[in-house]
C-alpha atoms as a PDB file:
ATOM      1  CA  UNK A   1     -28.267  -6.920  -7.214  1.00  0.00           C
ATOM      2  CA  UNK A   2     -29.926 -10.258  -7.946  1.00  0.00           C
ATOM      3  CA  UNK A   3     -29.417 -13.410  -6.047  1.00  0.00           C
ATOM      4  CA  UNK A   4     -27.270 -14.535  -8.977  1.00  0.00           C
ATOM      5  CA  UNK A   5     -25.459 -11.065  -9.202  1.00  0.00           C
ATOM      6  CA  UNK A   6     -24.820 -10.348  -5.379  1.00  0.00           C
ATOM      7  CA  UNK A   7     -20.855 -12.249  -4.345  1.00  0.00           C
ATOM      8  CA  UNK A   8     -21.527 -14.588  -1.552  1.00  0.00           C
ATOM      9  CA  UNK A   9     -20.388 -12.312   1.897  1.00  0.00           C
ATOM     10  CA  UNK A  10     -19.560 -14.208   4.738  1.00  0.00           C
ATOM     11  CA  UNK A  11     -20.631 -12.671   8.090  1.00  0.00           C
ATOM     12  CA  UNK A  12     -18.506 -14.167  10.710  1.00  0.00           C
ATOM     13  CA  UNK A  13     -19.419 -13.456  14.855  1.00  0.00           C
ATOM     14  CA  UNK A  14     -17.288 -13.599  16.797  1.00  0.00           C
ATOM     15  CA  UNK A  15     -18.125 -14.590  20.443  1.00  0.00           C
ATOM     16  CA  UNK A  16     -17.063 -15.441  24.179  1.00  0.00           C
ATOM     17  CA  UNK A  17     -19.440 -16.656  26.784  1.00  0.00           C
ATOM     18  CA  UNK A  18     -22.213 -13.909  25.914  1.00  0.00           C
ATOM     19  CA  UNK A  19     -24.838 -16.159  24.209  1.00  0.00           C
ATOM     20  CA  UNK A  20     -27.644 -13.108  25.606  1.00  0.00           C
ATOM     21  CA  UNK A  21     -25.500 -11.031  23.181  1.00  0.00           C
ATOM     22  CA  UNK A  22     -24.829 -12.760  20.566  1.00  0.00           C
ATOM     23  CA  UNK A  23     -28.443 -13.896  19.873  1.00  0.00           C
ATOM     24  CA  UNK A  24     -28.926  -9.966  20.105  1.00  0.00           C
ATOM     25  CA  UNK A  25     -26.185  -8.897  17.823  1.00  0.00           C
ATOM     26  CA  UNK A  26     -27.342 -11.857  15.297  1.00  0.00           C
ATOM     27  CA  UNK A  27     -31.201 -11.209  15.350  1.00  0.00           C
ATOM     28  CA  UNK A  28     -30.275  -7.421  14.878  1.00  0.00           C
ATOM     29  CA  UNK A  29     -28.088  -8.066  11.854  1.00  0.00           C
ATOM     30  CA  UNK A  30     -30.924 -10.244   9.823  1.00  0.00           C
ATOM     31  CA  UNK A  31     -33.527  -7.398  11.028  1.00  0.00           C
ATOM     32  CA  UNK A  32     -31.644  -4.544   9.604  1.00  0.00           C
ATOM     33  CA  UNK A  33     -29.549  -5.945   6.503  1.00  0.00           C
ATOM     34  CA  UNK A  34     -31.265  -6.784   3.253  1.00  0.00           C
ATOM     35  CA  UNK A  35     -28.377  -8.186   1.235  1.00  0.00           C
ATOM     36  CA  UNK A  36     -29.383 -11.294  -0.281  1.00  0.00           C
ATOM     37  CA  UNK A  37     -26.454 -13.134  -0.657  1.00  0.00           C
ATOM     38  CA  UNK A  38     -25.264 -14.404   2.906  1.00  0.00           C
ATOM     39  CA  UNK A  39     -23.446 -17.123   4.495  1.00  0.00           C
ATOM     40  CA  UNK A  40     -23.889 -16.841   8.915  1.00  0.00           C
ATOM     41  CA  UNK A  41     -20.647 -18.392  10.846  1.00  0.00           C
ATOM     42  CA  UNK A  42     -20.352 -18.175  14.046  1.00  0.00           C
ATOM     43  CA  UNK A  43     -16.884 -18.531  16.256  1.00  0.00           C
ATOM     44  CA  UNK A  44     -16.694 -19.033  19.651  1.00  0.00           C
ATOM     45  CA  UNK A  45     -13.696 -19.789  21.646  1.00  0.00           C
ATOM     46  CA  UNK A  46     -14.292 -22.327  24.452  1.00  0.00           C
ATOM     47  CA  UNK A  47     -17.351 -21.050  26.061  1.00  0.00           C
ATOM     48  CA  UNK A  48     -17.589 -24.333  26.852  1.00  0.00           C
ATOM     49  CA  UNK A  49     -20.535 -27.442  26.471  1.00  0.00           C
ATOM     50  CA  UNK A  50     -23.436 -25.647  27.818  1.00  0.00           C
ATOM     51  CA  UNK A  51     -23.271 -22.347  26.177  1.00  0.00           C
ATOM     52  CA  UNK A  52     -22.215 -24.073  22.657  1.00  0.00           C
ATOM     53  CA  UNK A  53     -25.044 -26.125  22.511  1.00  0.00           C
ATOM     54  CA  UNK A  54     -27.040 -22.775  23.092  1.00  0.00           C
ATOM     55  CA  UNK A  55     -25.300 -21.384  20.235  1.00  0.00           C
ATOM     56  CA  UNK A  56     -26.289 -24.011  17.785  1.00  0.00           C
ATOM     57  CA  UNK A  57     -29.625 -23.218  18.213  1.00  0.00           C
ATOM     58  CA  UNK A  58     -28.953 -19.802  16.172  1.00  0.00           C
ATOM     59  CA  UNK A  59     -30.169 -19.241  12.832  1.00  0.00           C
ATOM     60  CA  UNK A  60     -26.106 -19.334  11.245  1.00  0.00           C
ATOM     61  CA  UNK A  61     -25.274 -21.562   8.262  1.00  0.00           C
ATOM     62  CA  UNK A  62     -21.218 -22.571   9.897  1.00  0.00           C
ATOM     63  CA  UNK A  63     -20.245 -22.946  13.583  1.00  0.00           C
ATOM     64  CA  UNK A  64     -16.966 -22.955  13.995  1.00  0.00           C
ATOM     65  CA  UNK A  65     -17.162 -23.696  18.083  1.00  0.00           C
ATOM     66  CA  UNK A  66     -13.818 -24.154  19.820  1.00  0.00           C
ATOM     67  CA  UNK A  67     -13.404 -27.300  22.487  1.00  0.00           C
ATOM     68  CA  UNK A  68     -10.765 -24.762  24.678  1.00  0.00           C
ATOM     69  CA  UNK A  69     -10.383 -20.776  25.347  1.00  0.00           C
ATOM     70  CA  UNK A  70      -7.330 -20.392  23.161  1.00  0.00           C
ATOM     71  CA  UNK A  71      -7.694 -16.424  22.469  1.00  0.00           C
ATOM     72  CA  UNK A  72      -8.966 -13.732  20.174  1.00  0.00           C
ATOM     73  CA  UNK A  73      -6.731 -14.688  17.704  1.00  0.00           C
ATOM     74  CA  UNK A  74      -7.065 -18.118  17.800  1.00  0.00           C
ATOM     75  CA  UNK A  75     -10.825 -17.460  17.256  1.00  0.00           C
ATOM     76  CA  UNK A  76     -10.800 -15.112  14.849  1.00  0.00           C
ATOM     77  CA  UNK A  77      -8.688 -17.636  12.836  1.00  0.00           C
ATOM     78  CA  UNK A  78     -11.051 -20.647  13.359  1.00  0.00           C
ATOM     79  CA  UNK A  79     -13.862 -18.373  12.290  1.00  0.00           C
ATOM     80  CA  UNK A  80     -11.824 -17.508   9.000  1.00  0.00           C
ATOM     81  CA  UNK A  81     -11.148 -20.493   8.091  1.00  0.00           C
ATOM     82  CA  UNK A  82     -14.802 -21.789   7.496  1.00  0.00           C
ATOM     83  CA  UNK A  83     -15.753 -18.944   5.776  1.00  0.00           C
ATOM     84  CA  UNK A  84     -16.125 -19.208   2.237  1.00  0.00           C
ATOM     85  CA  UNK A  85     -17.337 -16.004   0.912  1.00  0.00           C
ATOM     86  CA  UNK A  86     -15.888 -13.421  -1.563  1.00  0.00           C
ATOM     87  CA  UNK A  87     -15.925 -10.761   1.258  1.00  0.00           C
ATOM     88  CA  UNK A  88     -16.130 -11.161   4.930  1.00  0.00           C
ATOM     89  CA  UNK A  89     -17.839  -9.118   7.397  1.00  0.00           C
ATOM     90  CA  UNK A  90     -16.598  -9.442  10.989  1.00  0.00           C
ATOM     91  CA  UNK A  91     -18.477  -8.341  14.031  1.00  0.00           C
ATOM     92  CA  UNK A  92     -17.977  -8.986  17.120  1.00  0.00           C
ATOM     93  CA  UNK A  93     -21.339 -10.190  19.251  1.00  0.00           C
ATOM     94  CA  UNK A  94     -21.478  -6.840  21.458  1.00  0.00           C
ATOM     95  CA  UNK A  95     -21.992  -4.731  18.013  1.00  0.00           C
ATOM     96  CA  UNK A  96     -25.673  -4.418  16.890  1.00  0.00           C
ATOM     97  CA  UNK A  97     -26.847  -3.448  13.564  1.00  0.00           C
ATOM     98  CA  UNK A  98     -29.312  -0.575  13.039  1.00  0.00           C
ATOM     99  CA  UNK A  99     -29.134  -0.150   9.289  1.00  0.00           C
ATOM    100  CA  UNK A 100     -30.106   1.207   6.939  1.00  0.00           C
ATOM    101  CA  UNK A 101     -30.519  -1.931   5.169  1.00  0.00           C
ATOM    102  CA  UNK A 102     -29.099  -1.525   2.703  1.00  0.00           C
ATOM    103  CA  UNK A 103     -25.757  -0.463   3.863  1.00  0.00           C
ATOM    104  CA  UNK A 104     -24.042  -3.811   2.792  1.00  0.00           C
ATOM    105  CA  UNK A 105     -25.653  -3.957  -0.870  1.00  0.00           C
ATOM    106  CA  UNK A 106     -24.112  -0.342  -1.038  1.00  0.00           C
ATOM    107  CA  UNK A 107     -20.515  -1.682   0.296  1.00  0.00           C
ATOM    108  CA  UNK A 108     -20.227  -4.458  -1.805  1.00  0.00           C
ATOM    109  CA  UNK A 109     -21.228  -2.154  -4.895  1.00  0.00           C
ATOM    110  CA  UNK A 110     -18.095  -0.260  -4.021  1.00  0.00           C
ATOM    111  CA  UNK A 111     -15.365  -3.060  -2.808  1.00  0.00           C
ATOM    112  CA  UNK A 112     -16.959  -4.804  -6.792  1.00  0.00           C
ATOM    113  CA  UNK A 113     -16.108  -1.556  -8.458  1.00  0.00           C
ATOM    114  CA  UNK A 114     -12.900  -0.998  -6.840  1.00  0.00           C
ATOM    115  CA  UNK A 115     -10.782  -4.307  -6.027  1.00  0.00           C
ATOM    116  CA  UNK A 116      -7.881  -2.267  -4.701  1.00  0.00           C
ATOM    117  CA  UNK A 117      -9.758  -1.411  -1.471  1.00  0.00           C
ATOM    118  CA  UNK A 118      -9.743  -4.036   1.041  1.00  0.00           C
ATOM    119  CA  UNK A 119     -11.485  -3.331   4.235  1.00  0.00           C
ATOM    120  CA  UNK A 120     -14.018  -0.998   4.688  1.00  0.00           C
ATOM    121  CA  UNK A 121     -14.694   0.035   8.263  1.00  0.00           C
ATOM    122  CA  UNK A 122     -18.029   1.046   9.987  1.00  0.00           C
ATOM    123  CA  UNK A 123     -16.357   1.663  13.216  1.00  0.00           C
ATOM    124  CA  UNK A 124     -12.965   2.012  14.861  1.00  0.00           C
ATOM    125  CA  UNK A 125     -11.131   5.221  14.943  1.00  0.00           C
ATOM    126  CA  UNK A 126     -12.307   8.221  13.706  1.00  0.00           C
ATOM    127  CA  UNK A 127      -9.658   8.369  10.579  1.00  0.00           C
ATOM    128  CA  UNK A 128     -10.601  11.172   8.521  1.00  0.00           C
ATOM    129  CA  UNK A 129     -12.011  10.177   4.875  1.00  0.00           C
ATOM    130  CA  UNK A 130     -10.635  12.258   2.084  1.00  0.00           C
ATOM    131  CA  UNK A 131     -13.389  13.846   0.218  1.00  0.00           C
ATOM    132  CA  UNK A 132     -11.265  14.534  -2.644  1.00  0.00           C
ATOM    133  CA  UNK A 133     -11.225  10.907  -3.253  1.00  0.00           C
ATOM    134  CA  UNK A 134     -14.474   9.299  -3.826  1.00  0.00           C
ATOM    135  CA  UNK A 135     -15.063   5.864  -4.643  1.00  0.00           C
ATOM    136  CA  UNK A 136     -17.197   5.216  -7.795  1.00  0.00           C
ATOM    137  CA  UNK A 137     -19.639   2.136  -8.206  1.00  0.00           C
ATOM    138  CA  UNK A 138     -21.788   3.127  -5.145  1.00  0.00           C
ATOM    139  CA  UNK A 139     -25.644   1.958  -6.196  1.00  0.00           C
ATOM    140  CA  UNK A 140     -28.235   4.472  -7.113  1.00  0.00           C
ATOM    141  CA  UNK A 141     -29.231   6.683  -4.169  1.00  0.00           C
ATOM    142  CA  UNK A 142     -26.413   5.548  -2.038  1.00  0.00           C
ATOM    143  CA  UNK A 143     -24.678   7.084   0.356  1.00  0.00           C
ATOM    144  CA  UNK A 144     -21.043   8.428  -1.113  1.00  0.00           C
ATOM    145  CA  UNK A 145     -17.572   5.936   0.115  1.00  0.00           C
ATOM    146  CA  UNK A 146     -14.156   7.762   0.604  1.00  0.00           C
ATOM    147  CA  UNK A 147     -10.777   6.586   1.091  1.00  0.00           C
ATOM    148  CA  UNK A 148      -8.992   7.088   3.801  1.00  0.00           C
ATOM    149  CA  UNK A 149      -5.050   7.289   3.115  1.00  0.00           C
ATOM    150  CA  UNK A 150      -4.163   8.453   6.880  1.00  0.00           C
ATOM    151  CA  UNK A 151      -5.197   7.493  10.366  1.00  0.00           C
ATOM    152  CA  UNK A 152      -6.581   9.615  13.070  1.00  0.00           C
ATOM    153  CA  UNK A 153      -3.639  11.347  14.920  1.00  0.00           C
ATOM    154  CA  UNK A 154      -4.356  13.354  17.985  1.00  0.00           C
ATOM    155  CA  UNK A 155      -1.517  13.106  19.732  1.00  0.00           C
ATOM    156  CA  UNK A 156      -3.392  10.809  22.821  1.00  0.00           C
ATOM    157  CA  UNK A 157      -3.054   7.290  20.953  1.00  0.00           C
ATOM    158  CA  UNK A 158      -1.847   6.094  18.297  1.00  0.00           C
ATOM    159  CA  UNK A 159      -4.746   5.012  15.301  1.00  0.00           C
ATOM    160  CA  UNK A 160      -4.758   2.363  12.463  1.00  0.00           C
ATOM    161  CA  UNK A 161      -6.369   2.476   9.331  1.00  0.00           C
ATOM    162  CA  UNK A 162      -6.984  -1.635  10.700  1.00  0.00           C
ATOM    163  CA  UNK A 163      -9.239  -2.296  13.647  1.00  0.00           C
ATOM    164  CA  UNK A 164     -11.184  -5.606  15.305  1.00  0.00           C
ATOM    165  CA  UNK A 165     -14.602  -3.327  15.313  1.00  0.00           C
ATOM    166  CA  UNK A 166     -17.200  -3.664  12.555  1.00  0.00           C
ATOM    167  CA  UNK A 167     -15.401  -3.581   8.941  1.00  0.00           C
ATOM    168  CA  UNK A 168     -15.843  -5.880   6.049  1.00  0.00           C
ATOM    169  CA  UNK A 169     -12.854  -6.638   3.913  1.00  0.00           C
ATOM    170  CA  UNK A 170     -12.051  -9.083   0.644  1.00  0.00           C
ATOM    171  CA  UNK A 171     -10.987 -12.648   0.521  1.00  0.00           C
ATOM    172  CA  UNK A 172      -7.978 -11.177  -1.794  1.00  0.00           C
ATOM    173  CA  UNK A 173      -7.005  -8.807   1.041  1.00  0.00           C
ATOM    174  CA  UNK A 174      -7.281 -11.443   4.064  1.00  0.00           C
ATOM    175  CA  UNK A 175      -4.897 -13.538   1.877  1.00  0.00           C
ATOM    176  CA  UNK A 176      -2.265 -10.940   1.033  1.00  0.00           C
ATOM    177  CA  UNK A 177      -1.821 -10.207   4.920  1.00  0.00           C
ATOM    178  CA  UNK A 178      -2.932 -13.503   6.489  1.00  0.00           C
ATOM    179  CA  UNK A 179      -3.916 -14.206   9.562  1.00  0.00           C
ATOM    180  CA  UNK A 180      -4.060 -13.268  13.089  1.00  0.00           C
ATOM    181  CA  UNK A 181      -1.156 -14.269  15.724  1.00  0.00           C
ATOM    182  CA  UNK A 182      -2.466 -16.612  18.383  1.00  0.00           C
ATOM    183  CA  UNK A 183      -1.351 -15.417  21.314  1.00  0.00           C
ATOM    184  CA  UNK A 184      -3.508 -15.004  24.748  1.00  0.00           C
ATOM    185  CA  UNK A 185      -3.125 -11.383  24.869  1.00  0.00           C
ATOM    186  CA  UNK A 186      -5.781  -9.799  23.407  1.00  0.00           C
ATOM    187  CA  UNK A 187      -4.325  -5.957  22.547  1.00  0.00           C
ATOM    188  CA  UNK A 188      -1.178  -8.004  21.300  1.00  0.00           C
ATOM    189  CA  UNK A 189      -2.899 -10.289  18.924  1.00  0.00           C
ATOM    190  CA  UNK A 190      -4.657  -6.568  17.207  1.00  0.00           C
ATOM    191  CA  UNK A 191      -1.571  -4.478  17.245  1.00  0.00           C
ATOM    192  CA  UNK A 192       0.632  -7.312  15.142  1.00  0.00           C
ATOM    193  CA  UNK A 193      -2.866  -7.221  12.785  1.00  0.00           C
ATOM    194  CA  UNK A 194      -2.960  -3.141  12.941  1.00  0.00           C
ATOM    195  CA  UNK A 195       0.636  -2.951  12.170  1.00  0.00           C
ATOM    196  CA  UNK A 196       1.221  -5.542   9.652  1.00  0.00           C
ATOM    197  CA  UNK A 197      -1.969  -3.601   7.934  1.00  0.00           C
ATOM    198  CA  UNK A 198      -0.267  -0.506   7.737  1.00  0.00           C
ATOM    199  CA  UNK A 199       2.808  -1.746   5.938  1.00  0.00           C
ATOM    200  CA  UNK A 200       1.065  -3.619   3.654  1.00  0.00           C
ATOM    201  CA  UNK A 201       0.601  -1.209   0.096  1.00  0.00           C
ATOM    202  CA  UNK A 202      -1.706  -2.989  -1.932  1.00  0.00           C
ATOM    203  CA  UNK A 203      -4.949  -2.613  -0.732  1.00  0.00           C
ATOM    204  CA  UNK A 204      -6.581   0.548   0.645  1.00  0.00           C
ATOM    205  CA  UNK A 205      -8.757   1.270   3.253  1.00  0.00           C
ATOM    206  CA  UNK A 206     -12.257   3.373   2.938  1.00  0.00           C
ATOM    207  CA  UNK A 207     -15.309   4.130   5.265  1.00  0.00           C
ATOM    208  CA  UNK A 208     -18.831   5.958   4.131  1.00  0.00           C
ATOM    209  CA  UNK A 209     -18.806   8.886   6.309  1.00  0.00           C
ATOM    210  CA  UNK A 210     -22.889   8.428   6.545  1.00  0.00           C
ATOM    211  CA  UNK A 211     -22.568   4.403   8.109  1.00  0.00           C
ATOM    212  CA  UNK A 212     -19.682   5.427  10.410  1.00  0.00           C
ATOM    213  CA  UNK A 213     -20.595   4.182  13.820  1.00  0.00           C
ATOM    214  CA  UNK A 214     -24.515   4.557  13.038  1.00  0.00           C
ATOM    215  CA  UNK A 215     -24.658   1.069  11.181  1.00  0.00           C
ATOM    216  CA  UNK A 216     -23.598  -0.608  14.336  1.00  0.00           C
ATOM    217  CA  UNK A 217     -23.595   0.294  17.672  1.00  0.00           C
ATOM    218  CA  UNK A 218     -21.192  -1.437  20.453  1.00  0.00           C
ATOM    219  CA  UNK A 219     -23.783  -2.220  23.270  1.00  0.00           C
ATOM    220  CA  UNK A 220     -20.417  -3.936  25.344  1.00  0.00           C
ATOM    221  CA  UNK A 221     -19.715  -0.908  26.360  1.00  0.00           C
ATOM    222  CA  UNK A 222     -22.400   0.622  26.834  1.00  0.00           C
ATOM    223  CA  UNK A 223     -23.475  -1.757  29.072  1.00  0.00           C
ATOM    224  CA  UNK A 224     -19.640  -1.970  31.020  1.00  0.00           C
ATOM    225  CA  UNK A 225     -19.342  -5.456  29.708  1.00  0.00           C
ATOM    226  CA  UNK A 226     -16.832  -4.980  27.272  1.00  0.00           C
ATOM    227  CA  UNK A 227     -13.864  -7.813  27.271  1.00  0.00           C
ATOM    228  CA  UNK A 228     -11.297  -5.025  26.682  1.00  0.00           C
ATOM    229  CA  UNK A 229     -12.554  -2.583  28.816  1.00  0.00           C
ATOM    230  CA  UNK A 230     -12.552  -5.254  31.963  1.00  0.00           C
ATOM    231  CA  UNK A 231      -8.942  -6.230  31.253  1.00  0.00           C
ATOM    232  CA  UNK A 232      -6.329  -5.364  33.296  1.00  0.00           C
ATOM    233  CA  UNK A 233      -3.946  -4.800  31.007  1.00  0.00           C
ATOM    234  CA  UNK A 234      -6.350  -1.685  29.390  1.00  0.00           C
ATOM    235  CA  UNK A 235      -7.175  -0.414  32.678  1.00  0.00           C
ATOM    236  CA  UNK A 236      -3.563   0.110  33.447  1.00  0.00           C
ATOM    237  CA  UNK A 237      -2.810   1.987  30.477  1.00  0.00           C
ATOM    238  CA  UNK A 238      -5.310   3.655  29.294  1.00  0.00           C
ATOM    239  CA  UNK A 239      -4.845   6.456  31.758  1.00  0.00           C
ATOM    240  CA  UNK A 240      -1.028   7.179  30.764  1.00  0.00           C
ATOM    241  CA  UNK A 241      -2.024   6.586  26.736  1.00  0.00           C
ATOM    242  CA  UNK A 242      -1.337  10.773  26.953  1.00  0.00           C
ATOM    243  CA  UNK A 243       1.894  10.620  28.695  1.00  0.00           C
ATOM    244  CA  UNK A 244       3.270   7.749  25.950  1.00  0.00           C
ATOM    245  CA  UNK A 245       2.298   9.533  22.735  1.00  0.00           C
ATOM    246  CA  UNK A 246       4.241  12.995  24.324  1.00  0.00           C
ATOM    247  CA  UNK A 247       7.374  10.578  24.866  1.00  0.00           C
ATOM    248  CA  UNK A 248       7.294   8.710  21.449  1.00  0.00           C
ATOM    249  CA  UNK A 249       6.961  12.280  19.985  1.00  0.00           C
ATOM    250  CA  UNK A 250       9.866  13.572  21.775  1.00  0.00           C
ATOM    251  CA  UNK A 251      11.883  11.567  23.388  1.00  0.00           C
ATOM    252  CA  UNK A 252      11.460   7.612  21.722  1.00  0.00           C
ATOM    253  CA  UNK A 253      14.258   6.456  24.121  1.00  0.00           C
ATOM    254  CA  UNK A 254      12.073   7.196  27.349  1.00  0.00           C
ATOM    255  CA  UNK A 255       8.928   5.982  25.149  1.00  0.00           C
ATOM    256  CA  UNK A 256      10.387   2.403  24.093  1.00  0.00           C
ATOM    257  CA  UNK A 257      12.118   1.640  27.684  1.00  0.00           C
ATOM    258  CA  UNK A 258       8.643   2.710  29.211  1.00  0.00           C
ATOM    259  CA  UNK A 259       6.248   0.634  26.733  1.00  0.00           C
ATOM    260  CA  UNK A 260       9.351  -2.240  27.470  1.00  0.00           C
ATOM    261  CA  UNK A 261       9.004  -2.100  31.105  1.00  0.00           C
ATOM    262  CA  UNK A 262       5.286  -1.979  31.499  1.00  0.00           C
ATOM    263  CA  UNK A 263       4.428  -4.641  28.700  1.00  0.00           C
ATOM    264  CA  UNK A 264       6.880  -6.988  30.712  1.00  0.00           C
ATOM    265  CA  UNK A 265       5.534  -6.304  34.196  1.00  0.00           C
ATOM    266  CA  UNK A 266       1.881  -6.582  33.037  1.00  0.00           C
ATOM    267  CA  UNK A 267       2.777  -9.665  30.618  1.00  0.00           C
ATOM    268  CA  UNK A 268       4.688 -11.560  34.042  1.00  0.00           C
ATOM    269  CA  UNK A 269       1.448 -10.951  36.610  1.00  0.00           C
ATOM    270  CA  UNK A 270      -1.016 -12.254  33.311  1.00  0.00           C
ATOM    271  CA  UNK A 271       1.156 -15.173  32.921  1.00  0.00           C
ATOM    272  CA  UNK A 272       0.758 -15.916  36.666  1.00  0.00           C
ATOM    273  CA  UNK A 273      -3.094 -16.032  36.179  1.00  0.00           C
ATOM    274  CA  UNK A 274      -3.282 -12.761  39.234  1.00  0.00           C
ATOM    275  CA  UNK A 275      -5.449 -10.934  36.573  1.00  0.00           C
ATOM    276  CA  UNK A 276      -7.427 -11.190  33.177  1.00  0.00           C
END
């Protein structure tokens, strides 16, 4: 693809007080993609003065910098909004990019040729492509793109075809689901996204098997400075994840009064500020 050939992709960071990061994850990205056709936004939400100033010193094309901490939805919003391209790559600024370079030439080949898929995930859960169904349109010597019609189920969580980790996805797709909720709660604000993805039926959702998780790698937590895994909230639940899929398997009743009661008690100390 040509300058004049190649639809303008919008790569929008999203960020939260880890300008070290984020300088990484950006200087990565232009290092190891060699699609011509780019517009750089950046979204950050309330880092406040000192880091924000920081962040305009990056090489991006939009900042769309937030006054106030208002939440992940908030900012992923805010960070929509300015962007203006075709498709839009999200990445959070813990994820770097490794390549091959041209992985996003070879992505936008496929969304071009196939308008009914709308996100294409390099990350996330491991949902299982279906190699009966390959995607045509990928560029010469590319690596192969497969749908994938089901999410990962293995009985300790429950997947989406939707996640917050690496993916790009259309313009036409954002605006047939809209966008995020704005609420404080982080887990909240991707579930209502995850879920609201999975009853939509008009777009699809693929991944190349080859990119998964090798395109990008999440350095948050490897380094144990992951927002998620430091909340609360996650560190709460995660360990009885097992126990909740058994109930909602066989006995929903016990599964929706748990989920009820723990949501509530977790959601009453957040609100009180006695954790993050």
């Amino acid at each position: 693809m040509t300058d004049q050939q190649s639809p303008l992709v919008s790569v929008l960071f999203i960020t939260y007080k880890r300008f070290d990061m984020l300088e990484q994850c950006i200087r990565a990205f232009r290092k190891n993609t060699n699609y011509s056709n780019l517009e750089l936004v950046i979204a950050d939400d309330g880092s406040g003065p000192e880091i924000q100033s920081q962040i305009r010193t990056l090489p991006a094309d939009v900042f769309a910098l937030e006054p106030k901490n208002r939440g992940l939805g908030a900012n992923n919003n805010n960070g929509l909004r300015h962007c203006s391209g075709k498709y839009i790559l999200m990445v959070q600024d813990d994820w770097m990019c490794q390549g091959p370079p041209d992985y996003l030439s070879n992505a936008i080949a496929v969304l071009e040729a196939n308008p009914d898929v709308g996100i294409i995930n390099f990350a996330g859960s491991d949902n299982p492509p279906d190699r009966a169904m390959p995607l045509h349109g990928k560029r010469a010597g590319g690596e192969p793109c497969y749908l994938t019609p089901r999410p990962l189920a293995d009985g300790r969580k429950e997947h989406f075809l939707y996640n917050d980790q690496p993916h790009i996805r259309s313009r036409a797709a954002l605006e047939h689901v809209g966008l995020y909720i704005e609420d404080r709660d982080m887990e909240r604000c991707e579930d209502d996204y995850s879920r609201r993805w999975k009853r939509q039926t008009r777009f699809l959702t693929a991944v190349f098997p080859a990119y998964y998780r090798h395109v990008f790698s999440d350095e948050g937590d490897a380094q144990g400075r992951s927002h998620r895994l430091n909340k609360f909230r996650y560190r709460v639940l995660r360990p009885v994840m097992p126990v909740a899929m058994w109930l909602k398997q066989n006995c929903k009743p016990a599964y929706r009064a748990g989920r009820w009661l723990a949501n509530r008690g977790i959601g009453f100390v957040e609100k009180l500020r006695l954790v993050r």
